[in-house]
C-alpha atoms as a PDB file:
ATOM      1  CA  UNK A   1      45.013 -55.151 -64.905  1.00  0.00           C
ATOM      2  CA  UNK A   2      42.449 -57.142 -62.327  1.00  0.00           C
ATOM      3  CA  UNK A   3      39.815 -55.415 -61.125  1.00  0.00           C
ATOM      4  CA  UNK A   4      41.141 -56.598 -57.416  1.00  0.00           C
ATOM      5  CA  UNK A   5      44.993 -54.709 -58.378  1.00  0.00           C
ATOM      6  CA  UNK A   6      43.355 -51.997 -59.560  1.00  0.00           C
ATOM      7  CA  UNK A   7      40.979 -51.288 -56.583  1.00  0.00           C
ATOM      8  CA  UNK A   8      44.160 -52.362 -54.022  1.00  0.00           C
ATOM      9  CA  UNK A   9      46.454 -49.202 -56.371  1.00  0.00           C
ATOM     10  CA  UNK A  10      43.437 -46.482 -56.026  1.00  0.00           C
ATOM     11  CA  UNK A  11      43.017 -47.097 -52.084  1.00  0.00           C
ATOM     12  CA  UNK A  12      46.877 -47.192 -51.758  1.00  0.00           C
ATOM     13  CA  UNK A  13      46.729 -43.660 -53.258  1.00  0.00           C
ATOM     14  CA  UNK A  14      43.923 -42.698 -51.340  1.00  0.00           C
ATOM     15  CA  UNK A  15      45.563 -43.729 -48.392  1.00  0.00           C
ATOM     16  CA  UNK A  16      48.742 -41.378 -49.388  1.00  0.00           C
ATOM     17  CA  UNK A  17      46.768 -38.566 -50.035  1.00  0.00           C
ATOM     18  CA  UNK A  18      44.822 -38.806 -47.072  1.00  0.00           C
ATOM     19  CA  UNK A  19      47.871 -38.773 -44.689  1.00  0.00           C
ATOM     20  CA  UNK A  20      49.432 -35.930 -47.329  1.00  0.00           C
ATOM     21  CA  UNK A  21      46.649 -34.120 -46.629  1.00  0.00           C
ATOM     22  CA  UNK A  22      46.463 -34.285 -42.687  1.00  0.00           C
ATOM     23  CA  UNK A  23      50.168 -34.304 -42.020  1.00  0.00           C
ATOM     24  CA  UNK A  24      51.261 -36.849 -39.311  1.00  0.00           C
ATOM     25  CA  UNK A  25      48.122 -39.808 -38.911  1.00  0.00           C
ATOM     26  CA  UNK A  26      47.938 -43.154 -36.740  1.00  0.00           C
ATOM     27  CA  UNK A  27      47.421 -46.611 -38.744  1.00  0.00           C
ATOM     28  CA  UNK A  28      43.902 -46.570 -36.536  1.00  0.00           C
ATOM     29  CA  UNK A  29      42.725 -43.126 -38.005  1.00  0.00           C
ATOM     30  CA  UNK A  30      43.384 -44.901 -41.022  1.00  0.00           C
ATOM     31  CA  UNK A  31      41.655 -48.058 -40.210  1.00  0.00           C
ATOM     32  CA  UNK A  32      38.266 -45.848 -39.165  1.00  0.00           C
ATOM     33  CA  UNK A  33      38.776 -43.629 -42.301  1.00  0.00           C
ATOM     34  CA  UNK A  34      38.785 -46.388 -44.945  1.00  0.00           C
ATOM     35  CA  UNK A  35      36.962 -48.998 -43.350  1.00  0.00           C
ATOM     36  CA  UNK A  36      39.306 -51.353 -44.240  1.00  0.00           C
ATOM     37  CA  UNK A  37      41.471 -53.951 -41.491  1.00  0.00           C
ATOM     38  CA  UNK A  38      44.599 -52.777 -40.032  1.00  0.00           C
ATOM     39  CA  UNK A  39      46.107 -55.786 -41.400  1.00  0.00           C
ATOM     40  CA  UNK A  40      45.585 -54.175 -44.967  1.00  0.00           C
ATOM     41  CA  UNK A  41      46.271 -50.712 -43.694  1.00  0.00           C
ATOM     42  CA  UNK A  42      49.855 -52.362 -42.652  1.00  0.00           C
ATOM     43  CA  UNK A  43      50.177 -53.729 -46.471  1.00  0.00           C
ATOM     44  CA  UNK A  44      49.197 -50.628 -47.845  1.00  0.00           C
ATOM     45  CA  UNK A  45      51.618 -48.668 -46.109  1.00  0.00           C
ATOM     46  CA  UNK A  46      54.383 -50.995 -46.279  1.00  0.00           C
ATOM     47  CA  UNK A  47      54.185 -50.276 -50.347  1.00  0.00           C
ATOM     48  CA  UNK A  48      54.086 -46.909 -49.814  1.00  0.00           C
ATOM     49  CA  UNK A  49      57.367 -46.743 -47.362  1.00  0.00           C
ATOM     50  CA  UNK A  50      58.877 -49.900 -49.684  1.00  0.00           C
ATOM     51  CA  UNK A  51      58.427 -47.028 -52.123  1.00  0.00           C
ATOM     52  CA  UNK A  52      59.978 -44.348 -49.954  1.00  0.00           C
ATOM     53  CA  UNK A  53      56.436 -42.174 -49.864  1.00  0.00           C
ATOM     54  CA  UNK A  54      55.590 -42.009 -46.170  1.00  0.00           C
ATOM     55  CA  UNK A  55      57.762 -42.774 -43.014  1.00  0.00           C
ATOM     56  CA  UNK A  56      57.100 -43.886 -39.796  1.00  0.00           C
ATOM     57  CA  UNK A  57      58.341 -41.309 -37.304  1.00  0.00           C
ATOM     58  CA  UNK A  58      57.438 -42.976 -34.703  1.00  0.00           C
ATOM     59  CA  UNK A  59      55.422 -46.168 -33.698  1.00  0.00           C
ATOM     60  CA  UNK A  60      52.017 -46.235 -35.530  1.00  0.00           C
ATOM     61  CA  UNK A  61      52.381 -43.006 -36.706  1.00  0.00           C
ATOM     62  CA  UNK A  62      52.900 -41.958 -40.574  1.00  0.00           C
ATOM     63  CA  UNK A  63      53.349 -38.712 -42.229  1.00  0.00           C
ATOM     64  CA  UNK A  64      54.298 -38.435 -46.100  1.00  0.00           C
ATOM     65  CA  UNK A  65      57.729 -37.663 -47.163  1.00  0.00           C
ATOM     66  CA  UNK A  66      59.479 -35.047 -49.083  1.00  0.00           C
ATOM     67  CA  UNK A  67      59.769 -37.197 -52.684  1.00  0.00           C
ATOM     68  CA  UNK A  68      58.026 -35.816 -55.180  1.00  0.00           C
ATOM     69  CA  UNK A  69      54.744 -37.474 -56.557  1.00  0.00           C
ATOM     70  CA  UNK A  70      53.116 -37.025 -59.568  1.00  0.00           C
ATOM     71  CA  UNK A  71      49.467 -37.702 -58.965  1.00  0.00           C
ATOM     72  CA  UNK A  72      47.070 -38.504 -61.413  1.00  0.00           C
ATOM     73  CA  UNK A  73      43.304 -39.505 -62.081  1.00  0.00           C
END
């Protein structure tokens, strides 16, 4: 795998289990938390909802859902 997939996969997890971890965040908290643009925040989450993992109760708001993940390393 490219270093540049593999770095984009471990911050997509990261961002999941941040937003597990804290329940219901905004795409800004995770903009200030990572660092990273909201333009990649956006790209990052729209893999995780593609991949049913966190919904977007309402606008700009995200919260994990109830699928079951097997995390690892």
């Amino acid at each position: 795998m490219k270093p540049t997939t593999d770095r984009m996969l471990n911050r997509i997890k990261d961002v999941y289990k941040y937003i597990h971890d804290n329940g219901t965040v905004t795409t800004q908290d995770l903009v200030d938390e990572f660092g990273i643009t909201p333009r990649t925040i956006q790209r990052d989450l729209n893999v995780l909802a593609f991949n049913d993992l966190v919904e977007s109760p309402s606008r700009g708001k995200w919260t994990t859902t109830r699928k079951k993940v097997k995390m690892t390393s």
